[in-house]
Protein backbone atom coordinates (compact mmCIF):
# COMPACT_ATOMS: atom_id res chain seq x y z
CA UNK A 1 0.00 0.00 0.00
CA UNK A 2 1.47 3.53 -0.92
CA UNK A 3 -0.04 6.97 -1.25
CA UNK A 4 1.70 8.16 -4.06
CA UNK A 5 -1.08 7.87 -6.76
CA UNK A 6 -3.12 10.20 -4.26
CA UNK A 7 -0.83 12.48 -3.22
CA UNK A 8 0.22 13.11 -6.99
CA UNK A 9 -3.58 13.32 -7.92
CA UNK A 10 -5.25 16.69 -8.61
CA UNK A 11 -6.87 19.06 -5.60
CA UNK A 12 -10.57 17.68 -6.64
CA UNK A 13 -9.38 14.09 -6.46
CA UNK A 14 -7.72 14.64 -2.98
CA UNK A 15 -10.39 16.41 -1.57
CA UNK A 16 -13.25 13.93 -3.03
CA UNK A 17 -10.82 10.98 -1.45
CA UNK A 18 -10.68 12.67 2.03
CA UNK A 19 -14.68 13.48 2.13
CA UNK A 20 -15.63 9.83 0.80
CA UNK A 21 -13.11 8.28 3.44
CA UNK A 22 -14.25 10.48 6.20
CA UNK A 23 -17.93 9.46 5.40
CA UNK A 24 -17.51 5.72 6.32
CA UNK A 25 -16.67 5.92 9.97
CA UNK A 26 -18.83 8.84 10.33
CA UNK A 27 -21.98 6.79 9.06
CA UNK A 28 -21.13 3.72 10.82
CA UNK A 29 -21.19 6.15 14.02
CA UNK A 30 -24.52 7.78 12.91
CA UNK A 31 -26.11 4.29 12.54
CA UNK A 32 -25.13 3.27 15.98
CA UNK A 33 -26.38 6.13 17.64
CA UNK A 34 -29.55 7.25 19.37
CA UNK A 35 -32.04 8.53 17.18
CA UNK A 36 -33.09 12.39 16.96
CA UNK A 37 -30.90 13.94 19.37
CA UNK A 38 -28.70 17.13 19.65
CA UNK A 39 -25.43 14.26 18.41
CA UNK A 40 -27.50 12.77 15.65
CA UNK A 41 -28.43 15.82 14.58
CA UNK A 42 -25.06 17.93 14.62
CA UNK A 43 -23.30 14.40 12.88
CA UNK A 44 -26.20 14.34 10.69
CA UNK A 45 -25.45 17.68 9.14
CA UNK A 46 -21.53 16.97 9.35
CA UNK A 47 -22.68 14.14 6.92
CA UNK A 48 -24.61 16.28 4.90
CA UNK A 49 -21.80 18.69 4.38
CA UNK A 50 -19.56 15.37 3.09
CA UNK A 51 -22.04 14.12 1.29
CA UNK A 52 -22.70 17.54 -0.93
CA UNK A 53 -18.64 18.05 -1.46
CA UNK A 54 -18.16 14.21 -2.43
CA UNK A 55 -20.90 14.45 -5.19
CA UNK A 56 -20.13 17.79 -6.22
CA UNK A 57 -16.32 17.23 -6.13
CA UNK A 58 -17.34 14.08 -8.54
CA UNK A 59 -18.46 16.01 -10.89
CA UNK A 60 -15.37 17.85 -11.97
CA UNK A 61 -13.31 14.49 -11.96
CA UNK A 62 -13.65 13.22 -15.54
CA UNK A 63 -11.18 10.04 -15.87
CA UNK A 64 -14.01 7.63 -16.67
CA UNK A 65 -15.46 9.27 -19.74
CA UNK A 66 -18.55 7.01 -21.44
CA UNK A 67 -20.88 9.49 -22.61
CA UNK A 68 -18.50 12.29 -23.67
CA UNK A 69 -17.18 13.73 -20.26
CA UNK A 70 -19.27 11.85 -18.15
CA UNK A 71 -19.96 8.61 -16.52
CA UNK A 72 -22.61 7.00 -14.71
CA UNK A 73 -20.91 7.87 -11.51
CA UNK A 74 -22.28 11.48 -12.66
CA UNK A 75 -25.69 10.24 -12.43
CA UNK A 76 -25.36 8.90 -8.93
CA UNK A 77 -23.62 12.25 -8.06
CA UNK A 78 -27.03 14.15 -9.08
CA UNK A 79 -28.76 11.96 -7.83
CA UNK A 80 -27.06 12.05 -4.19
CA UNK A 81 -27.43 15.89 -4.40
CA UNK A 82 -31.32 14.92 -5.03
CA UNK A 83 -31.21 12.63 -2.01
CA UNK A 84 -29.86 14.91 0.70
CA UNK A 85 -32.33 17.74 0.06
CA UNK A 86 -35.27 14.92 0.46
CA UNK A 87 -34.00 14.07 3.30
CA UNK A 88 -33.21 16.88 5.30
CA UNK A 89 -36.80 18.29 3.78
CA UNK A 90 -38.18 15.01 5.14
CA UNK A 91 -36.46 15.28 9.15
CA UNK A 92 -37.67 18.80 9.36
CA UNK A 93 -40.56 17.90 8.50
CA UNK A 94 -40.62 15.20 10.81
CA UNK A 95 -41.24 12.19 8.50
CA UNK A 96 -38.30 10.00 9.73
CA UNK A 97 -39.66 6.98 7.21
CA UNK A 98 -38.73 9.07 4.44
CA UNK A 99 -35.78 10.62 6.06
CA UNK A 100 -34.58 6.79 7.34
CA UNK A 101 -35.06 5.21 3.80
CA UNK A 102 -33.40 8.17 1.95
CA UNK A 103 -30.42 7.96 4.25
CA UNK A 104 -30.09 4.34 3.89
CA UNK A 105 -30.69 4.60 0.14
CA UNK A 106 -27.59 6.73 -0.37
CA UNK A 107 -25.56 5.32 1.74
CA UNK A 108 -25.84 2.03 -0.70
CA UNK A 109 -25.49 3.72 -3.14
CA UNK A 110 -23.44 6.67 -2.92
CA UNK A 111 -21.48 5.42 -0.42
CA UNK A 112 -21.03 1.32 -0.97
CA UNK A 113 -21.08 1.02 -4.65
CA UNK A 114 -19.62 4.07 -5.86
CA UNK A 115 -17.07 3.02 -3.29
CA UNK A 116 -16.50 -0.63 -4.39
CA UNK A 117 -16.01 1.19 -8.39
CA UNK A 118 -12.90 3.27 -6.69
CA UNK A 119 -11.47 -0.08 -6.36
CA UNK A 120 -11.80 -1.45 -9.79
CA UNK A 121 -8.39 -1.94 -11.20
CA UNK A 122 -6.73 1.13 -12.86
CA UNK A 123 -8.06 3.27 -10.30
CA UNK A 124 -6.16 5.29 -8.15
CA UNK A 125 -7.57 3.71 -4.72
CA UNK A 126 -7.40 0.26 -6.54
CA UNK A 127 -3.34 1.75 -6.93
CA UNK A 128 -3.24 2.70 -3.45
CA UNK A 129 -4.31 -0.39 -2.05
CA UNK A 130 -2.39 -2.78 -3.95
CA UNK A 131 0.50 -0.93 -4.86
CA UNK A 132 -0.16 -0.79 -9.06
């Protein structure tokens, strides 16, 4: 394992890395937790914040290109951004169904298999990890 394909990556890539990484032991923590509270609440926006610069960071990284700059990683990133505005409308509002299933949905799928794609070989966490 060596950080050199990260570290010589571009500022978007580093950043988007950091975020993503930063999101799994903050959702595992989230999950575990109580409920509603003042901690759920104040981690629940610190994933939020994550969230919004790992799919907006996505979308200026462009080394998958399948329909002309784009990817279907670019779909899951608008769709993530579509995803935490239902649900933070949804816990203000009080509807914690909605706000439960929307959190759970992204974190599939936003979190698990765009993650498990970073690893694909040629990749640079896939270069990270095994060290080509």
């Amino acid at each position: 394992m060596h950080l050199t394909p990260l570290l010589s990556a571009s500022a978007v890539i580093q950043i988007h890395t950091l975020a993503a990484l930063t999101l799994l032991p903050l959702t595992v923590t989230i999950f575990s937790l109580q409920r509603g509270d003042r901690r759920h609440r104040w981690l629940g926006w610190c994933w939020v914040i994550l969230m919004t610069t790992v799919a907006v960071s996505s979308l200026a990284i462009h080394q998958v290109k399948l329909i002309g700059r784009f990817s279907p990683i670019h779909i899951l990133s608008a769709l993530a951004l579509v995803g935490l505005v239902q649900a933070v409308t949804a816990a203000r509002r009080k509807d914690i169904v909605s706000h439960r299933r929307t959190m759970v949905s992204m974190t599939w799928g936003a979190l698990v298999v765009a993650g498990l794609f970073t690893l694909l070989p040629g990749r640079i966490l896939f270069q990270v990890i095994t060290g080509g």
